[in-house]
Protein backbone atom coordinates (compact mmCIF):
# COMPACT_ATOMS: atom_id res chain seq x y z
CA UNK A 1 -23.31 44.52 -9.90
CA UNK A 2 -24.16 41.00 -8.99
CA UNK A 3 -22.34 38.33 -7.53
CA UNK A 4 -22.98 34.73 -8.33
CA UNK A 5 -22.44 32.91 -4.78
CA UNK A 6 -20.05 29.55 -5.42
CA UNK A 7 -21.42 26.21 -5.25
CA UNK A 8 -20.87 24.76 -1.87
CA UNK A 9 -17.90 22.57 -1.92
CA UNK A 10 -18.47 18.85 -2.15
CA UNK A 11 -16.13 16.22 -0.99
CA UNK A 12 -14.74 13.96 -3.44
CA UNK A 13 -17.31 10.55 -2.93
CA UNK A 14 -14.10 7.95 -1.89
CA UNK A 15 -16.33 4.89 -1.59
CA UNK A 16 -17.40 5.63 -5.40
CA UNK A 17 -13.44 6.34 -6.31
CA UNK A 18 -12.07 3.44 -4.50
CA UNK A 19 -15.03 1.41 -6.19
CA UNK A 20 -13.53 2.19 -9.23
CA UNK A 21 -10.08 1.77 -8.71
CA UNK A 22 -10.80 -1.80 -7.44
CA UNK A 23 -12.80 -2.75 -10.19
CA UNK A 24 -10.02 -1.56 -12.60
CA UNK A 25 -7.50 -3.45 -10.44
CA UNK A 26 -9.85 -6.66 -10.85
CA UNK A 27 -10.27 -6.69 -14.62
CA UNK A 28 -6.45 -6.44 -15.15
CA UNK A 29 -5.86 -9.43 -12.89
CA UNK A 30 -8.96 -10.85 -14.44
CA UNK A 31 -7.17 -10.19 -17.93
CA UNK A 32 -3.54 -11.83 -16.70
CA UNK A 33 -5.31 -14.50 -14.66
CA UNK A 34 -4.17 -13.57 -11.18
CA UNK A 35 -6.21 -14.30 -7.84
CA UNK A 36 -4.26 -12.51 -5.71
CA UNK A 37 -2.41 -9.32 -6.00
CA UNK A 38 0.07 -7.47 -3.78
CA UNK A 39 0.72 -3.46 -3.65
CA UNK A 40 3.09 -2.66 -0.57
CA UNK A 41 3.15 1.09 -0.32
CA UNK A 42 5.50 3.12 2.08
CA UNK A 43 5.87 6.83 2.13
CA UNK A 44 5.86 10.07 4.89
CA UNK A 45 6.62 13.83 4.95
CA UNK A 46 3.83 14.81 2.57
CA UNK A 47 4.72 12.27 -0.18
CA UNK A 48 4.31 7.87 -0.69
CA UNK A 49 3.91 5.54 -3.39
CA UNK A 50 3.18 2.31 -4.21
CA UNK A 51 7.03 0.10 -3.81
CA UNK A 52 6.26 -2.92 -5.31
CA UNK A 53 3.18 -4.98 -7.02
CA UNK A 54 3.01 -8.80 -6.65
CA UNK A 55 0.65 -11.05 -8.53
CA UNK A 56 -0.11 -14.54 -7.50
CA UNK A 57 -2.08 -17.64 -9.04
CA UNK A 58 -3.19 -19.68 -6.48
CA UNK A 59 -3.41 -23.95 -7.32
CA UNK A 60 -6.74 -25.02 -9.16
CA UNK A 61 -9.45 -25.70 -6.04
CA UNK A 62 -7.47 -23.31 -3.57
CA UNK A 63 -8.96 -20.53 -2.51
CA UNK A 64 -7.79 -17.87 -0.55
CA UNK A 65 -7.68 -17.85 3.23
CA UNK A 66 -9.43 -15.51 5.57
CA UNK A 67 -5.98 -14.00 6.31
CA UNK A 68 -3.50 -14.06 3.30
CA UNK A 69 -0.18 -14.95 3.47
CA UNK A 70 1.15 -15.44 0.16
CA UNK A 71 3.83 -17.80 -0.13
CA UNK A 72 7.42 -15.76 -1.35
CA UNK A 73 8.17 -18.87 -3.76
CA UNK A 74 5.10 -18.37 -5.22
CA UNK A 75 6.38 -14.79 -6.64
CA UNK A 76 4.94 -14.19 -10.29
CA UNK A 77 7.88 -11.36 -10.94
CA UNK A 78 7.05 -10.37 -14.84
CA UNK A 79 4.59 -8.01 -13.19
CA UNK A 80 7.59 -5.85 -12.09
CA UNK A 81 8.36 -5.08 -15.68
CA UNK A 82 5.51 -6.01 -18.00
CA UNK A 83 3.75 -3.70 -19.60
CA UNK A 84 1.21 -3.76 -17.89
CA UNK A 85 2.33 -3.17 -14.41
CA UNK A 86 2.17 0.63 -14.94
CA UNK A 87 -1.60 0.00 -15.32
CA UNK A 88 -1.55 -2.19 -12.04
CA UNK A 89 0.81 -0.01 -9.93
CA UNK A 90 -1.56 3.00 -11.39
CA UNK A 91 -4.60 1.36 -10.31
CA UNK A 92 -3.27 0.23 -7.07
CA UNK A 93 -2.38 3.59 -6.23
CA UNK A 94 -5.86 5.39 -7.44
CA UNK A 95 -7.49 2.73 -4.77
CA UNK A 96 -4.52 3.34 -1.86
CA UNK A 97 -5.34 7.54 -2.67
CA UNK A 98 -9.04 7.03 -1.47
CA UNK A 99 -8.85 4.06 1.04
CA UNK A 100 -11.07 6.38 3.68
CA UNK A 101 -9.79 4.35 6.61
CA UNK A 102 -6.68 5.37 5.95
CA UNK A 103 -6.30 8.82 4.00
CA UNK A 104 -3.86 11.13 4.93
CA UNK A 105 -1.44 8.13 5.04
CA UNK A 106 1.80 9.79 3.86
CA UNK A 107 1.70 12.77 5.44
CA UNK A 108 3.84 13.82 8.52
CA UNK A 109 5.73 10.51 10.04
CA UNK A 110 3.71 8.74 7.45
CA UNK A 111 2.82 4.67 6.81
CA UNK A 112 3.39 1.86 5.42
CA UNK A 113 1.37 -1.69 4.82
CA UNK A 114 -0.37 -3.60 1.57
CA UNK A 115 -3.49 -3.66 0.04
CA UNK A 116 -4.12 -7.27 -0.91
CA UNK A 117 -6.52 -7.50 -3.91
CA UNK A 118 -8.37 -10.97 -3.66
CA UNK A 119 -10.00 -11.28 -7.20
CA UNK A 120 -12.11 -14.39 -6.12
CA UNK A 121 -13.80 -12.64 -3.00
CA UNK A 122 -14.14 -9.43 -4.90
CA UNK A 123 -12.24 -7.70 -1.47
CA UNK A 124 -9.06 -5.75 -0.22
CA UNK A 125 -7.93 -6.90 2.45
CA UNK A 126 -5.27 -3.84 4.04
CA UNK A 127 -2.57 -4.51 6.77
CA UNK A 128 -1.51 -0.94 7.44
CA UNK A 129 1.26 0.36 9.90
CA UNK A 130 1.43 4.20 10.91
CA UNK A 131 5.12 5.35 11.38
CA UNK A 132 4.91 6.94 15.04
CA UNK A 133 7.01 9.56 17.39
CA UNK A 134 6.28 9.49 20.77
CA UNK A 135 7.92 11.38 23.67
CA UNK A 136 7.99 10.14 27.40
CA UNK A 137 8.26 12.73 30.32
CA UNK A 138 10.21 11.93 33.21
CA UNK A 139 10.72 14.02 36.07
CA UNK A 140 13.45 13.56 39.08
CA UNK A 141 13.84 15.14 42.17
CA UNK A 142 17.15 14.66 44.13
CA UNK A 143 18.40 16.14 46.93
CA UNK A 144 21.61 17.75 47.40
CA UNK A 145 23.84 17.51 50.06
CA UNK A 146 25.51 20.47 51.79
């Protein structure tokens, strides 16, 4: 009898994945004419998902900043229960899933943070915060008296 050896395993190719998931991302802001999305995720002890999904238009001639810092008033909230936002919470979360910087996120303590989709700059721009438990030793010594 002969044995057929497996294939070696390959890795799943996250640049490619997250590649994809942007551009996704992109066309449906493209196709609701949004600059600037939003997708806070939170999540730890082997599980997380995307919380919430803000899209923002920015003024004609305004681009956005280095550092974004969307203004709250600014809030276009029909994305929370279009349609559509199940494709842009879906999307947002295929990108989050294969961020490489970051994967592994929800597991243990887990994270939190947002991925900020900036249509114009064709970018995602991530501020990302790892839940942590840390432990400090002390010793003491103290005499005792008789």
């Amino acid at each position: 009898m002969t044995t057929t050896p497996l294939p070696a395993y390959q890795p799943p190719d996250y640049d490619a994945l997250f590649r994809d998931a942007c551009h996704d991302v992109f066309a449906l802001m493209e196709r609701h004419r949004l600059d600037v999305l939003d997708a806070e995720y939170n999540g730890g002890g082997d599980s997380g998902q995307i919380d919430n999904v803000t899209g923002y238009t920015l003024p004609e001639g305004v681009t956005p900043p280095d550092h974004i810092e969307a203004d709250p008033n600014d809030r276009d909230d029909w994305l929370a229960t279009s349609p559509g936002s199940t494709v842009l919470y879906d999307a947002a979360d295929r990108a989050l899933s294969c961020f490489d910087p970051i994967l592994g996120w929800e597991n243990n303590e887990g994270a939190y943070g947002v991925l900020t989709f900036d249509r114009l700059h064709r970018r995602v721009i991530v501020s990302h915060d790892w839940y942590i438990t840390t432990t400090e030793n002390a010793q003491f010594e103290r005499e005792v008296t008789p």
